[in-house]
N, C-alpha and C. Protein backbone atom coordinates (compact mmCIF):
# COMPACT_ATOMS: atom_id res chain seq x y z
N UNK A 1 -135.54 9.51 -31.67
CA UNK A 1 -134.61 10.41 -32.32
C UNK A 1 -134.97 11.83 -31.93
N UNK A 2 -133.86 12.40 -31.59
CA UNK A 2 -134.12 13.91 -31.21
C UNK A 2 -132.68 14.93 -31.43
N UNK A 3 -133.39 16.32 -31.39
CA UNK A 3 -132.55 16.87 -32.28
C UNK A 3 -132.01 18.42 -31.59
N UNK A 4 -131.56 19.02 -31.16
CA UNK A 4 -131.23 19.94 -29.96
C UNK A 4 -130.71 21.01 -30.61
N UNK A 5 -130.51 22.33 -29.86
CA UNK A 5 -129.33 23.36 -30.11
C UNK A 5 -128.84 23.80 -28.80
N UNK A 6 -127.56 23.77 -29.10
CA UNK A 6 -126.65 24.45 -27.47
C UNK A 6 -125.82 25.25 -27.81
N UNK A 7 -125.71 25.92 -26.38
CA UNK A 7 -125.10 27.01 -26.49
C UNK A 7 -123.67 27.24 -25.73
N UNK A 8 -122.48 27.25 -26.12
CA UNK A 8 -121.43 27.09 -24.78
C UNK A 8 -120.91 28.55 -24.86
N UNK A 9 -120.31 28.13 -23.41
CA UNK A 9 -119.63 29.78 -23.02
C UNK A 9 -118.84 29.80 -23.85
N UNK A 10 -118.60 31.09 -24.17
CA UNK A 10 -117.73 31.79 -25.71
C UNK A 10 -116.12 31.07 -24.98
N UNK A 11 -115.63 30.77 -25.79
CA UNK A 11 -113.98 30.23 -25.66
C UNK A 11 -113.80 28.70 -25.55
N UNK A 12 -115.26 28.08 -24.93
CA UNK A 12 -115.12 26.81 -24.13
C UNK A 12 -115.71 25.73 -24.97
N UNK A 13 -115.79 26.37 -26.30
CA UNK A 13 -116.47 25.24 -27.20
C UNK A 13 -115.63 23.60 -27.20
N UNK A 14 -114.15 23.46 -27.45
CA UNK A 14 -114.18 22.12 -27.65
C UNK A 14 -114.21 21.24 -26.37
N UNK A 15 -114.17 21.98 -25.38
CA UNK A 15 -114.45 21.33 -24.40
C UNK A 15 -115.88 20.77 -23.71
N UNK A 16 -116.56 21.69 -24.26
CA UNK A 16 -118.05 21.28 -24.72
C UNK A 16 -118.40 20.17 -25.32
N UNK A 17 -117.57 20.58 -26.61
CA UNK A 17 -117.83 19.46 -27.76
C UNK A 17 -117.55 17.99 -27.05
N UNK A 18 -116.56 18.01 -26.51
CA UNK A 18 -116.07 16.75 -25.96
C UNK A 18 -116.78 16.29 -24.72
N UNK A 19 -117.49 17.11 -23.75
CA UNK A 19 -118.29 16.55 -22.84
C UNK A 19 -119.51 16.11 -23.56
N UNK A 20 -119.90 16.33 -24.74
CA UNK A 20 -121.44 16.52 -25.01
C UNK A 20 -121.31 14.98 -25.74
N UNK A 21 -119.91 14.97 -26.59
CA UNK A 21 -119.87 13.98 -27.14
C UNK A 21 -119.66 12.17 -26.22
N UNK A 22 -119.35 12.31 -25.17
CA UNK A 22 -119.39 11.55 -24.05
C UNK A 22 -120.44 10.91 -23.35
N UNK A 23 -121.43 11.70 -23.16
CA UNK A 23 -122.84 11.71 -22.92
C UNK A 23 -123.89 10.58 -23.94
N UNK A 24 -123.99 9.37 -23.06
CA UNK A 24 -124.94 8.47 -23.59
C UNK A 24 -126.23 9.47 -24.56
N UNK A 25 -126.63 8.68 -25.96
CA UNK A 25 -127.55 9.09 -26.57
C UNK A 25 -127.27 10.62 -27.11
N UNK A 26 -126.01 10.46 -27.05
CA UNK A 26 -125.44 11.79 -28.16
C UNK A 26 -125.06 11.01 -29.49
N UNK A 27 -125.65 10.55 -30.79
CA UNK A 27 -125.29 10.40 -31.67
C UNK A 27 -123.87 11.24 -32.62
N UNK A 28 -124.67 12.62 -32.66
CA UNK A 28 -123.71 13.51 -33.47
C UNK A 28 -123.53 14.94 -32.66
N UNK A 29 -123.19 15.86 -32.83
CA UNK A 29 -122.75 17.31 -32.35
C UNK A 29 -121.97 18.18 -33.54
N UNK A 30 -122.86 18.69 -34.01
CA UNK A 30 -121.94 19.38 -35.11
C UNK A 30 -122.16 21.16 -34.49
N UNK A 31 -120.69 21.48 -34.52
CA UNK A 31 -120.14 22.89 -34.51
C UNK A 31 -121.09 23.88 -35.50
N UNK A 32 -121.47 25.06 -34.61
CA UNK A 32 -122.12 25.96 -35.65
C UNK A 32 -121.69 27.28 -35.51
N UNK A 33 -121.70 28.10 -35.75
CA UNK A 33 -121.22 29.50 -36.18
C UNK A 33 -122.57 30.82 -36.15
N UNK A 34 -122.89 30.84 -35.32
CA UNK A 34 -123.84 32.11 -34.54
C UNK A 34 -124.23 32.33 -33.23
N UNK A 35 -125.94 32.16 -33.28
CA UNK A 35 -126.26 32.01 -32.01
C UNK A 35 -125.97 30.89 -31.09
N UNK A 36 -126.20 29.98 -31.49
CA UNK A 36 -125.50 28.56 -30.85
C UNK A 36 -124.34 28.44 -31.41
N UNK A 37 -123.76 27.65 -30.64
CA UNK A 37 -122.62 26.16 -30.49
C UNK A 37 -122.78 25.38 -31.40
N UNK A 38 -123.76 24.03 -30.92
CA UNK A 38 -123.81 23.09 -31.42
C UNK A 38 -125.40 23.09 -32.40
N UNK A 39 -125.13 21.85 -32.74
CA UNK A 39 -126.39 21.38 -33.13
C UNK A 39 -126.49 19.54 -32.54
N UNK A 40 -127.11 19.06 -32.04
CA UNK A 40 -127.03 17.48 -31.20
C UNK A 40 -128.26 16.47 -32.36
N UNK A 41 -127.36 15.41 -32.57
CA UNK A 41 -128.39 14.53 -32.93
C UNK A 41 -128.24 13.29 -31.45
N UNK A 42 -129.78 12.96 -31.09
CA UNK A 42 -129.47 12.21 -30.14
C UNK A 42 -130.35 11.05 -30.60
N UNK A 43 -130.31 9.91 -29.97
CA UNK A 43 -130.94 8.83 -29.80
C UNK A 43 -131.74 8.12 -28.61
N UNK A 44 -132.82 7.96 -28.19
CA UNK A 44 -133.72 7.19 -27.14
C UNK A 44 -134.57 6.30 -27.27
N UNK A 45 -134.60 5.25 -26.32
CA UNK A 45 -135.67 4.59 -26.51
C UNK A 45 -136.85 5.49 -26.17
N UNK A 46 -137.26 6.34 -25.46
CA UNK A 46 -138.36 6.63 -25.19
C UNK A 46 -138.13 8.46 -25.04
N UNK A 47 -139.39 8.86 -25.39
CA UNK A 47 -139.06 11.01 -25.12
C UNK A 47 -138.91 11.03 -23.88
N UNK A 48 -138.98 10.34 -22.84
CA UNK A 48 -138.34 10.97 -21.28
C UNK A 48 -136.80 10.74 -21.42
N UNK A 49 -136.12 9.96 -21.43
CA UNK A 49 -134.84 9.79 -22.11
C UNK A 49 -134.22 10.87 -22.73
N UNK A 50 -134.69 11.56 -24.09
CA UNK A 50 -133.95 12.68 -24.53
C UNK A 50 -134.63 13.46 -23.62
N UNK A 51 -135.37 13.88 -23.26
CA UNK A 51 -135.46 15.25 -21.99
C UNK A 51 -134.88 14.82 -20.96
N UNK A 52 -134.56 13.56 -20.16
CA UNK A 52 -133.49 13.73 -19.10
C UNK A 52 -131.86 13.86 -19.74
N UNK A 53 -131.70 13.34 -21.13
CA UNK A 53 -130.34 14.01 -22.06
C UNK A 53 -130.62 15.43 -22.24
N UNK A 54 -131.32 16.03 -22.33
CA UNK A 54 -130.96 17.74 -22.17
C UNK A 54 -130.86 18.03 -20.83
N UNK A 55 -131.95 17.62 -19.95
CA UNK A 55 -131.20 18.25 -18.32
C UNK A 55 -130.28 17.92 -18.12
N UNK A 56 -129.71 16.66 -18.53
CA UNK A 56 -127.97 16.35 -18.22
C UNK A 56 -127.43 17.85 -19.29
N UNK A 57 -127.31 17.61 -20.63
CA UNK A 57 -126.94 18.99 -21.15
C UNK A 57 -126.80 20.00 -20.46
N UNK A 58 -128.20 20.45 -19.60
CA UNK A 58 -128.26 22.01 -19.25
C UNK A 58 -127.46 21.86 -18.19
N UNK A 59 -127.23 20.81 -16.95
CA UNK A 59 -126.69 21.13 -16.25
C UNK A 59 -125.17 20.93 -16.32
N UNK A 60 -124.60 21.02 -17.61
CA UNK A 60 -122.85 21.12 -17.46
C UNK A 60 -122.57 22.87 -17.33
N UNK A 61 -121.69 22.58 -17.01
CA UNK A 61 -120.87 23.96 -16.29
C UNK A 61 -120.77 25.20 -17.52
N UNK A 62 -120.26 24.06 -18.40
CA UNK A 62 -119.92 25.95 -19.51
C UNK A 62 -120.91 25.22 -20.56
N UNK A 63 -122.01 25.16 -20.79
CA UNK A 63 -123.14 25.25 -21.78
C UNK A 63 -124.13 26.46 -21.16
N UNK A 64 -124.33 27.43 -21.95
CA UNK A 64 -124.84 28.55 -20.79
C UNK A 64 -126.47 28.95 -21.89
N UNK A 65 -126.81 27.63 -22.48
CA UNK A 65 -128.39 27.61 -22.67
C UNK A 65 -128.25 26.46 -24.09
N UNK A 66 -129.77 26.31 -23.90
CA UNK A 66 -130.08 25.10 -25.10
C UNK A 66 -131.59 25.93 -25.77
N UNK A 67 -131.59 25.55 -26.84
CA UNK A 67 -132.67 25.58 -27.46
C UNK A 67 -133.74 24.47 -27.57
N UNK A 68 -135.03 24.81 -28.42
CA UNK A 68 -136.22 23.61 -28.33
C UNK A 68 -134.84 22.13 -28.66
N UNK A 69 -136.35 21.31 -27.56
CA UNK A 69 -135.94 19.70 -27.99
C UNK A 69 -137.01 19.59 -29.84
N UNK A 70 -136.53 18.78 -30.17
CA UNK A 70 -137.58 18.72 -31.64
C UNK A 70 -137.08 17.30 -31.69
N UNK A 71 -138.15 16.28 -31.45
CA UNK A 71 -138.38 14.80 -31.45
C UNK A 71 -139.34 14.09 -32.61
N UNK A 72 -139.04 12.84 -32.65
CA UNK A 72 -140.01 12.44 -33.45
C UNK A 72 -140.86 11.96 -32.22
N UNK A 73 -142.25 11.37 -32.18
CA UNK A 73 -143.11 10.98 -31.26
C UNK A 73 -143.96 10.55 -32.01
N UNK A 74 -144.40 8.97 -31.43
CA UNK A 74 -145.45 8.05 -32.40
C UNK A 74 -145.40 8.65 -33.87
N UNK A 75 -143.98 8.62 -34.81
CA UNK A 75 -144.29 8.96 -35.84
C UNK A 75 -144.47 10.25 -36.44
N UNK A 76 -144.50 11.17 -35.19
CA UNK A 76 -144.30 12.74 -36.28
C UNK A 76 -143.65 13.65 -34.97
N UNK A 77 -143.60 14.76 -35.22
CA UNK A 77 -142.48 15.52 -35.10
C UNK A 77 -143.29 16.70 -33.89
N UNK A 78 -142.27 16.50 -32.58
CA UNK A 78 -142.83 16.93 -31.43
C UNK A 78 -141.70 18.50 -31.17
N UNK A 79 -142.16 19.45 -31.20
CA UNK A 79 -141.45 20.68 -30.77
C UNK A 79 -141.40 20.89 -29.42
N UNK A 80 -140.70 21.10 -28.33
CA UNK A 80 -141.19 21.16 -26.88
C UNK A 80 -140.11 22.92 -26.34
N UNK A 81 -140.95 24.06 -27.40
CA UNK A 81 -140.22 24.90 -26.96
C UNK A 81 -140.00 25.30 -25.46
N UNK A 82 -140.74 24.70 -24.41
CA UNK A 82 -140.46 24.97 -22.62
C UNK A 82 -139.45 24.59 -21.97
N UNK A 83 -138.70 23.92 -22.98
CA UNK A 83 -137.28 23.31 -22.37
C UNK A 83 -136.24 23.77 -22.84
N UNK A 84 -136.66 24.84 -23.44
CA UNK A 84 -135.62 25.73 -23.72
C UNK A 84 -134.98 27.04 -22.39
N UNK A 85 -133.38 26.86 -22.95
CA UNK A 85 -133.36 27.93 -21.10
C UNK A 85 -132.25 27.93 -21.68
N UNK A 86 -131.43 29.44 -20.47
CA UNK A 86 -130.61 30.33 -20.62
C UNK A 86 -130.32 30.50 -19.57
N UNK A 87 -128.37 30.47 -19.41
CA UNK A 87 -128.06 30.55 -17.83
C UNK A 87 -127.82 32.35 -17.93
C-alpha cells in the first residue's frame, strides 16, 4: 500500500485524473485544492512496484511533479522523500 501527491499542469486536471486512474495499482485519486492535484492511493505486491507506479506517474506529459512516495514496508511506514521531482 502506498500513498502519493501529484501535481498536474494547471487546466489539465481531469485529464490527469483519468490517465492516473487507468494506470495499474492506482486504487483511488482524489482531487485536491492547492499545491497539488491529486492525492493517489495505490496498491503493490512489492515497494519496487509502487516506485516503478510513480516513474510511470512522473513520466506522463501534463503531471509537472509528484511529491514523497509514503509506503507501508514490513509493517510500518516508509517515507522516500528522493522521489520526489518537479518538471
Amino acid at each position: 500500500m502506498g500513498f502519493a501527491l501529484v501535481k498536474a499542469v494547471p487546466g489539465h486536471e481531469l485529464s490527469v485524473l483519468s490517465d492516473l486512474q487507468r494506470l495499474t495499482g492506482v486504487k483511488e485519486a482524489y482531487q485536491l485544492f492547492g499545491e497539488f492535484s491529486f492525492f493517489l492511493v495505490m496498491d503493490a505486491e512489492a515497494s519496487m512496484e509502487l516506485i516503478q507506479l510513480m516513474e510511470a506517474v512522473k513520466e506522463m506529459d501534463l503531471v509537472s511533479g509528484t511529491g514523497p512516495l509514503m509506503q507501508v514496508v514490513d509493517g510500518a511506514w516508509e517515507i522516500s522523500y528522493m522521489r520526489a521531482s518537479v518538471k
